[in-house]
C-alpha atoms as a PDB file:
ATOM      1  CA  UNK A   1      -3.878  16.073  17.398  1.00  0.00           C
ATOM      2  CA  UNK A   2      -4.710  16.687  13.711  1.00  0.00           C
ATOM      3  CA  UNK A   3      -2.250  19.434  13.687  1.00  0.00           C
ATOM      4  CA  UNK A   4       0.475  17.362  14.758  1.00  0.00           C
ATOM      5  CA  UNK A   5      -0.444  14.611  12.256  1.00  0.00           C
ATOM      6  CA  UNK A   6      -0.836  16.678   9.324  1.00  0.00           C
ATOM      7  CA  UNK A   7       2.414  18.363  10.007  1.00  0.00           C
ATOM      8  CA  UNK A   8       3.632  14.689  10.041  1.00  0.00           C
ATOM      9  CA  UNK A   9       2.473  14.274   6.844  1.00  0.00           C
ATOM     10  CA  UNK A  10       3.721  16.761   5.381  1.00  0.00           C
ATOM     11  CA  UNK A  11       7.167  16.541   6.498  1.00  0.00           C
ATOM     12  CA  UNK A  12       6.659  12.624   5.162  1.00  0.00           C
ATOM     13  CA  UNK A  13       6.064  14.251   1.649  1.00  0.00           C
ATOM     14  CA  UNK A  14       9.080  16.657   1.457  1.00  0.00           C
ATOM     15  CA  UNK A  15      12.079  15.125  -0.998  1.00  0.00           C
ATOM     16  CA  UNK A  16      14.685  14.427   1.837  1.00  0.00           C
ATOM     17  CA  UNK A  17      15.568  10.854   2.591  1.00  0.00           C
ATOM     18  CA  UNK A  18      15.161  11.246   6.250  1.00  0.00           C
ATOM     19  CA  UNK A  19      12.724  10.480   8.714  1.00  0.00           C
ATOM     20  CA  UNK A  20      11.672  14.253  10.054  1.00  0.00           C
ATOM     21  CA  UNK A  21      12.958  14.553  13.748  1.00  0.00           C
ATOM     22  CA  UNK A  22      11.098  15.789  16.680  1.00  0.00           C
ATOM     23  CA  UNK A  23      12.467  19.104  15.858  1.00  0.00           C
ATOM     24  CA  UNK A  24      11.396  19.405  12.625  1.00  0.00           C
ATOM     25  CA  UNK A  25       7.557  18.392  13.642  1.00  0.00           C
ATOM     26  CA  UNK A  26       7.952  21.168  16.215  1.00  0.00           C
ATOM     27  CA  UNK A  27       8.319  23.481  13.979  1.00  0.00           C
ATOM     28  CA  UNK A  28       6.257  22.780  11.688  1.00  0.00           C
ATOM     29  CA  UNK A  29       3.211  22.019  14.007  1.00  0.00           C
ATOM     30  CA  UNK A  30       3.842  24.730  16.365  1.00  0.00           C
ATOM     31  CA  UNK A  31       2.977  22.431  19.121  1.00  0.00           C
ATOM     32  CA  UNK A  32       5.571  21.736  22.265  1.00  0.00           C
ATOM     33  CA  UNK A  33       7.857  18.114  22.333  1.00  0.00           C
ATOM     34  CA  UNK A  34       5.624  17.696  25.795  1.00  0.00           C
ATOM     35  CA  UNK A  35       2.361  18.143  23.581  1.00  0.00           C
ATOM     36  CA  UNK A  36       3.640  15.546  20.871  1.00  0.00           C
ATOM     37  CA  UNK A  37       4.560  13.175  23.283  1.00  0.00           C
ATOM     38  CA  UNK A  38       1.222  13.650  25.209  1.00  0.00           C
ATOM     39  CA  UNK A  39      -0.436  12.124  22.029  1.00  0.00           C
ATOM     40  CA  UNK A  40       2.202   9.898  20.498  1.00  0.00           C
ATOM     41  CA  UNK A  41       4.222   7.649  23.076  1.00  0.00           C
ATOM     42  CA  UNK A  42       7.098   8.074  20.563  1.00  0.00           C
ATOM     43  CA  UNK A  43       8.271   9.361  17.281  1.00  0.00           C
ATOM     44  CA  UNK A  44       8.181   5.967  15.311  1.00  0.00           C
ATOM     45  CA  UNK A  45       4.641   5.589  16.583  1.00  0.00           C
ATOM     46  CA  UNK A  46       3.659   8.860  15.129  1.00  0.00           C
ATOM     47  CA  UNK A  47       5.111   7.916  12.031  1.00  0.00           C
ATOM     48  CA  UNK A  48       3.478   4.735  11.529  1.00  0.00           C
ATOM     49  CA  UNK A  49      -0.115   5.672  12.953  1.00  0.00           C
ATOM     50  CA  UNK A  50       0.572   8.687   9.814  1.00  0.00           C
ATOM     51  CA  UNK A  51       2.041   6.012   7.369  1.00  0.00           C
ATOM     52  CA  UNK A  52      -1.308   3.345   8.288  1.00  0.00           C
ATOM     53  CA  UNK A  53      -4.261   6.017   8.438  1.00  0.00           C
ATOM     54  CA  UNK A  54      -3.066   8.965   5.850  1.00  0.00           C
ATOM     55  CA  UNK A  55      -0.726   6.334   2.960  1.00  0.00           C
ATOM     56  CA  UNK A  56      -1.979   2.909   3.165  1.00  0.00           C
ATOM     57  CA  UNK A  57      -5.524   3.303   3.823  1.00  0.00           C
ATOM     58  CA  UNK A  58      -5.797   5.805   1.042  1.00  0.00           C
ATOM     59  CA  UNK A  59      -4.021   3.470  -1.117  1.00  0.00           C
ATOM     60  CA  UNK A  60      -5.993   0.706  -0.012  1.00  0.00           C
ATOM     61  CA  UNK A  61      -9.883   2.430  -0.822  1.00  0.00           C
ATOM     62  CA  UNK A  62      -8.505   3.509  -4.089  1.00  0.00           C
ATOM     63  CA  UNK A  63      -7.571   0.101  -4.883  1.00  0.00           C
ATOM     64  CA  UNK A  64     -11.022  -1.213  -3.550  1.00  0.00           C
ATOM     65  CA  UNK A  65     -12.369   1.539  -5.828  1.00  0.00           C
ATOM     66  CA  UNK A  66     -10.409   0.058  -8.805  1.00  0.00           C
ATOM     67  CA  UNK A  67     -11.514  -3.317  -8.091  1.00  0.00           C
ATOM     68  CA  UNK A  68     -15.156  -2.591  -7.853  1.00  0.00           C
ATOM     69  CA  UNK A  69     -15.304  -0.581 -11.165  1.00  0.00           C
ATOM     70  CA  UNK A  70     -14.463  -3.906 -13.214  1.00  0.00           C
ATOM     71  CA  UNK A  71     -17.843  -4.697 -15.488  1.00  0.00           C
ATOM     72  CA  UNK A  72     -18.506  -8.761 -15.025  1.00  0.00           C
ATOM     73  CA  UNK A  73     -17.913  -8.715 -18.754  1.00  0.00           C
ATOM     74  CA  UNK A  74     -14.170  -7.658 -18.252  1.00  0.00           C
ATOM     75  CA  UNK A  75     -11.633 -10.576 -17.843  1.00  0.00           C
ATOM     76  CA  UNK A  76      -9.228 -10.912 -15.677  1.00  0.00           C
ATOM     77  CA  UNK A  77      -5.743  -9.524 -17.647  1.00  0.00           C
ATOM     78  CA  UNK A  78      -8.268  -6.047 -18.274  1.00  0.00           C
ATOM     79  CA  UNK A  79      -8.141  -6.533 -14.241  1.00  0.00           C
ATOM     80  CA  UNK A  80      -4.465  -7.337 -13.198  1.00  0.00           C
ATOM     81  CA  UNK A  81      -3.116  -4.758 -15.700  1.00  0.00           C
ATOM     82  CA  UNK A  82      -4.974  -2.143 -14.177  1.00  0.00           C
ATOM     83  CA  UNK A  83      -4.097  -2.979 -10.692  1.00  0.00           C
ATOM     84  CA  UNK A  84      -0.399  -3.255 -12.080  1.00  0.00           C
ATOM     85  CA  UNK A  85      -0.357   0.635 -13.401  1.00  0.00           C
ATOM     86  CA  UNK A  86      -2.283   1.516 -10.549  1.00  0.00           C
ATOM     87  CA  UNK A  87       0.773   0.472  -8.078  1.00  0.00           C
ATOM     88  CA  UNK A  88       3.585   1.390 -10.612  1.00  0.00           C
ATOM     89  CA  UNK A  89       2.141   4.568 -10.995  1.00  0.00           C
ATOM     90  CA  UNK A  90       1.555   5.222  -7.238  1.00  0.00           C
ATOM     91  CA  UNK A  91       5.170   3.955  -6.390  1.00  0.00           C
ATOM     92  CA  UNK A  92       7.042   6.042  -9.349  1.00  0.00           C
ATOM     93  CA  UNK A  93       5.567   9.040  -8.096  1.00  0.00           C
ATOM     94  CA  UNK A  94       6.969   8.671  -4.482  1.00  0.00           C
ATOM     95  CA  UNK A  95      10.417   7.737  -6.201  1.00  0.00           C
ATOM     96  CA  UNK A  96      11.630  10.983  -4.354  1.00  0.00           C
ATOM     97  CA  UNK A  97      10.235   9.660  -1.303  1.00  0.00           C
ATOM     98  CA  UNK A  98      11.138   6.128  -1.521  1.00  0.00           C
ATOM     99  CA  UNK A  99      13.785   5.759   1.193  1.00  0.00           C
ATOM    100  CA  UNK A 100      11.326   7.065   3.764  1.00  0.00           C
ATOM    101  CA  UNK A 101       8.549   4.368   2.533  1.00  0.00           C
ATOM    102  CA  UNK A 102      11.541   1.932   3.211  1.00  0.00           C
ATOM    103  CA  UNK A 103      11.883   3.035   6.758  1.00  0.00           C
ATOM    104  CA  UNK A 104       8.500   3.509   7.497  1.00  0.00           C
ATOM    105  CA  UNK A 105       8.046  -0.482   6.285  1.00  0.00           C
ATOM    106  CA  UNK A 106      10.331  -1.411   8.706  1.00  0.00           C
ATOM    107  CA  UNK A 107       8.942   0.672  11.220  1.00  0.00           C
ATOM    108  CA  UNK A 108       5.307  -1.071  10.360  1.00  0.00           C
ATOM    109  CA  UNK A 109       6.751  -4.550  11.095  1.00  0.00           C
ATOM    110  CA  UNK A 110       8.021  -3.219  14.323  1.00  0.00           C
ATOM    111  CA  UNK A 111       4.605  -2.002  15.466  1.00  0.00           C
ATOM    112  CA  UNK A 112       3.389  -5.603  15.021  1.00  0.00           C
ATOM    113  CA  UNK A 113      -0.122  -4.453  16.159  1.00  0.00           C
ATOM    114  CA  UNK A 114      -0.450  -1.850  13.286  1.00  0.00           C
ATOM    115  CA  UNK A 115       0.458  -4.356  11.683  1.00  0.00           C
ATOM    116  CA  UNK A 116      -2.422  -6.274  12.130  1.00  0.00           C
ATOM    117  CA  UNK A 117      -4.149  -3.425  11.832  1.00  0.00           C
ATOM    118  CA  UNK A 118      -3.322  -3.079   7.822  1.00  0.00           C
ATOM    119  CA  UNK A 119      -3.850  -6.374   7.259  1.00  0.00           C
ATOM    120  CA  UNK A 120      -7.777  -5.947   9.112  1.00  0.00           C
ATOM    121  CA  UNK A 121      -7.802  -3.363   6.028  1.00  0.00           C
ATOM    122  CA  UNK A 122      -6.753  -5.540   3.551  1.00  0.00           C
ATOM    123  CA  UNK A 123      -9.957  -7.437   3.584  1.00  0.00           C
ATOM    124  CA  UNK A 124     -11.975  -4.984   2.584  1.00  0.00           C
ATOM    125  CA  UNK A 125      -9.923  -5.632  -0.799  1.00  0.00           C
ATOM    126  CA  UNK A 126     -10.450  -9.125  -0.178  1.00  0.00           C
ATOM    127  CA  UNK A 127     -14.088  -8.680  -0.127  1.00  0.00           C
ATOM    128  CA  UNK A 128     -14.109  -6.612  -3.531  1.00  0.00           C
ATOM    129  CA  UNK A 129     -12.121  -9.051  -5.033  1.00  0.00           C
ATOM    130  CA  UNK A 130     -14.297 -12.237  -3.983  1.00  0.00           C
ATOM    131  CA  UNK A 131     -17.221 -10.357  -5.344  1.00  0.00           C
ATOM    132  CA  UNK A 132     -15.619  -9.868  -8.547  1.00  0.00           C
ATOM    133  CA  UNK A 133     -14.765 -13.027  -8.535  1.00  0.00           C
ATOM    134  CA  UNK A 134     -17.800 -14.329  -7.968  1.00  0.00           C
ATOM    135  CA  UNK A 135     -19.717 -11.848 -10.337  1.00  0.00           C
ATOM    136  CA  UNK A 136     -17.239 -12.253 -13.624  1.00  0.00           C
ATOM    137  CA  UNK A 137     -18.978 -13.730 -16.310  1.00  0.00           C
ATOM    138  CA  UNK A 138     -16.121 -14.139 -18.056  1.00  0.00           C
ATOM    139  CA  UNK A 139     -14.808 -17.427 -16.568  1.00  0.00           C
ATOM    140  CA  UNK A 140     -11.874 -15.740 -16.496  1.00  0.00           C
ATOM    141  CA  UNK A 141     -11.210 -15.238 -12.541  1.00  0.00           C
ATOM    142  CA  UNK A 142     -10.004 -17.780 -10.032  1.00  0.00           C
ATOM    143  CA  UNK A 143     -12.756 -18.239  -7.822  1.00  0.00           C
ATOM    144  CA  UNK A 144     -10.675 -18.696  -3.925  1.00  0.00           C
ATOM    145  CA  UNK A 145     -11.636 -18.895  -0.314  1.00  0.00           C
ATOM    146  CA  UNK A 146     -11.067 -15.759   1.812  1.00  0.00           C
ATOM    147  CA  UNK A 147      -7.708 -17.374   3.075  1.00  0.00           C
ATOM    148  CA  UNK A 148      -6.539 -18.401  -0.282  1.00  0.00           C
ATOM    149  CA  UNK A 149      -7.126 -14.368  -1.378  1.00  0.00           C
ATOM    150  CA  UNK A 150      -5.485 -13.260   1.036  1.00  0.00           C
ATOM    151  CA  UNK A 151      -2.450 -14.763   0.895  1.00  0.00           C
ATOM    152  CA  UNK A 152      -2.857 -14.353  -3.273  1.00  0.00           C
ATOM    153  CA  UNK A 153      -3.102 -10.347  -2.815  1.00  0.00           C
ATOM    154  CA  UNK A 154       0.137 -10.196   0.354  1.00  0.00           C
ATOM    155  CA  UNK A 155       1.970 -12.294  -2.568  1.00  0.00           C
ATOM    156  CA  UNK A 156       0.926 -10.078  -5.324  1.00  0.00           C
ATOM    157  CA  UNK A 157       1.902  -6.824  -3.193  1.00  0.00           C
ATOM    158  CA  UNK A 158       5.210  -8.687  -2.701  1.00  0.00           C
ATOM    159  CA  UNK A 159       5.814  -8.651  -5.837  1.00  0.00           C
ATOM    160  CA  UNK A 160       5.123  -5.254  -7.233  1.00  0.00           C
ATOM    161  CA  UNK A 161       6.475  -3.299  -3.880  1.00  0.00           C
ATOM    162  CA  UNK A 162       9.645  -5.635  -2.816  1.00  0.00           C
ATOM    163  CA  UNK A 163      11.702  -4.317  -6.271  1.00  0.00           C
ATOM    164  CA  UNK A 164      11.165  -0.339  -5.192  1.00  0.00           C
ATOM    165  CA  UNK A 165      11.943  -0.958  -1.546  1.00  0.00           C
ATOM    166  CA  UNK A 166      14.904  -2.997  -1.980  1.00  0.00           C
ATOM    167  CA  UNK A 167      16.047  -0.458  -4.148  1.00  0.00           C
ATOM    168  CA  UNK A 168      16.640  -3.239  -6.858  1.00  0.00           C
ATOM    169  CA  UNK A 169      18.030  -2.013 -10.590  1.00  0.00           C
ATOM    170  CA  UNK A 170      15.118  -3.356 -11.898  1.00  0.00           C
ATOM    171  CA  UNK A 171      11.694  -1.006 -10.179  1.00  0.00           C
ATOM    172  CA  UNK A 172       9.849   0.190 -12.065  1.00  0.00           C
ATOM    173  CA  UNK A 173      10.677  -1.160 -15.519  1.00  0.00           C
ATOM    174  CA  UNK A 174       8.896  -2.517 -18.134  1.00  0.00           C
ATOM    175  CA  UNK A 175      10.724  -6.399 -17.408  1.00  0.00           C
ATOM    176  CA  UNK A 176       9.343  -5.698 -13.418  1.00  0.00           C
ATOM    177  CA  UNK A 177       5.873  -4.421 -14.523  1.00  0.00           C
ATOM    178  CA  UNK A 178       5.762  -7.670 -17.127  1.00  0.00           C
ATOM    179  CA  UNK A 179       6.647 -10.130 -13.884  1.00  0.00           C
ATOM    180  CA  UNK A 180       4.433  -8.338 -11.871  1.00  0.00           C
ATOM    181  CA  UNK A 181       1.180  -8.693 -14.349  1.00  0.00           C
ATOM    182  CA  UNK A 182       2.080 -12.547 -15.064  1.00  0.00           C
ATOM    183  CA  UNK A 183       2.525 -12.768 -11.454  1.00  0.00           C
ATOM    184  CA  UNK A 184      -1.016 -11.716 -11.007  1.00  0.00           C
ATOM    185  CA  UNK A 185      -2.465 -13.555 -13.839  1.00  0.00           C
ATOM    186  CA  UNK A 186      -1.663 -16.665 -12.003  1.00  0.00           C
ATOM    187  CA  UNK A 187      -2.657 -16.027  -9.201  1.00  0.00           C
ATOM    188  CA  UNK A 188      -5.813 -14.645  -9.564  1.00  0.00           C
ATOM    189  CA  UNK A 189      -6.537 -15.897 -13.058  1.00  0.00           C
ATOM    190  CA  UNK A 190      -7.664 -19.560 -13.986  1.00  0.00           C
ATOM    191  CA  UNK A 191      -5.126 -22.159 -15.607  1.00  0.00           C
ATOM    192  CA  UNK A 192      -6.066 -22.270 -19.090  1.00  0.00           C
END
């Protein structure tokens, strides 16, 4: 089965637009259609179980990693700006690959039980951040509930993602990267 999922990946990576067919994994894996099927119910399945356990969880622990290198001495615009160029950095470089992260969103909501499944792994961000939260000595940091982070970091991704999937004129700038760190700054810095 790892074959057939790092095949999947791979394919994912290449420049074209296009989801990879059956076909194509075929090919590449050397396995049968029977044998992909006997693991994967159906193509878009294959493609999201890749998409949640080889792209977003990776993306996810090296977020967690950012987050939990922050010093309690560094405030929280040191914090947000670093989580912006973190994300801008990570989306520019799939810019060749962005229409395939687009389909492979929509494919995500359609799977609404991988879907829950990526937001279970969104909380271990939500832990890092209430511990930096709760750790900054800078009085810098919002301190929020569990709930209240959540829904602050879904928002936040909202904001830095929705621009480069849309395919909106404006991903990727500096005006998008300067919305997306005041974004941030609000919502997980304190009114001052």
């Amino acid at each position: 089965m790892s074959d057939i999922t790092q095949a999947t990946e791979d394919l994912l990576n290449e420049k074209e637009g296009h989801l990879p067919t059956i076909r194509d994994l075929v090919l590449k894996s050397g396995y049968s259609i029977g044998t992909v099927y006997r693991y994967f119910a159906t193509a878009d399945s294959l493609y999201t179980s890749v998409f949640i356990d080889r792209f977003l969880r990776k993306n996810l622990e090296n977020i967690e990693k950012t987050i939990e290198q922050f010093s309690p001495y560094d405030d929280v615009d040191t914090f947000i700006e670093s989580l912006v160029d973190l994300a801008f950095e990570r989306l520019k470089r799939k810019s060749n690959t962005i229409e395939k992260y687009r389909l492979l969103s929509k494919l995500l909501i359609q799977f609404s039980k991988r879907s829950e499944e990526l937001n279970k792994m969104l909380d271990d961000v939500i832990h890092a951040l209430l511990q930096l939260q709760q750790e900054n000595l800078t009085n810098t940091c919002k301190i929020m509930s569990a709930n209240e982070c959540r829904l602050a970091v879904r928002a936040f991704r909202s904001v830095i993602r929705s621009p480069f999937l849309e395919g909106a004129p404006m991903a990727g700038t500096e005006e998008h990267r300067k919305y997306a760190y005041e974004f941030g700054k609000a919502l997980f810095g304190k009114v001052k």
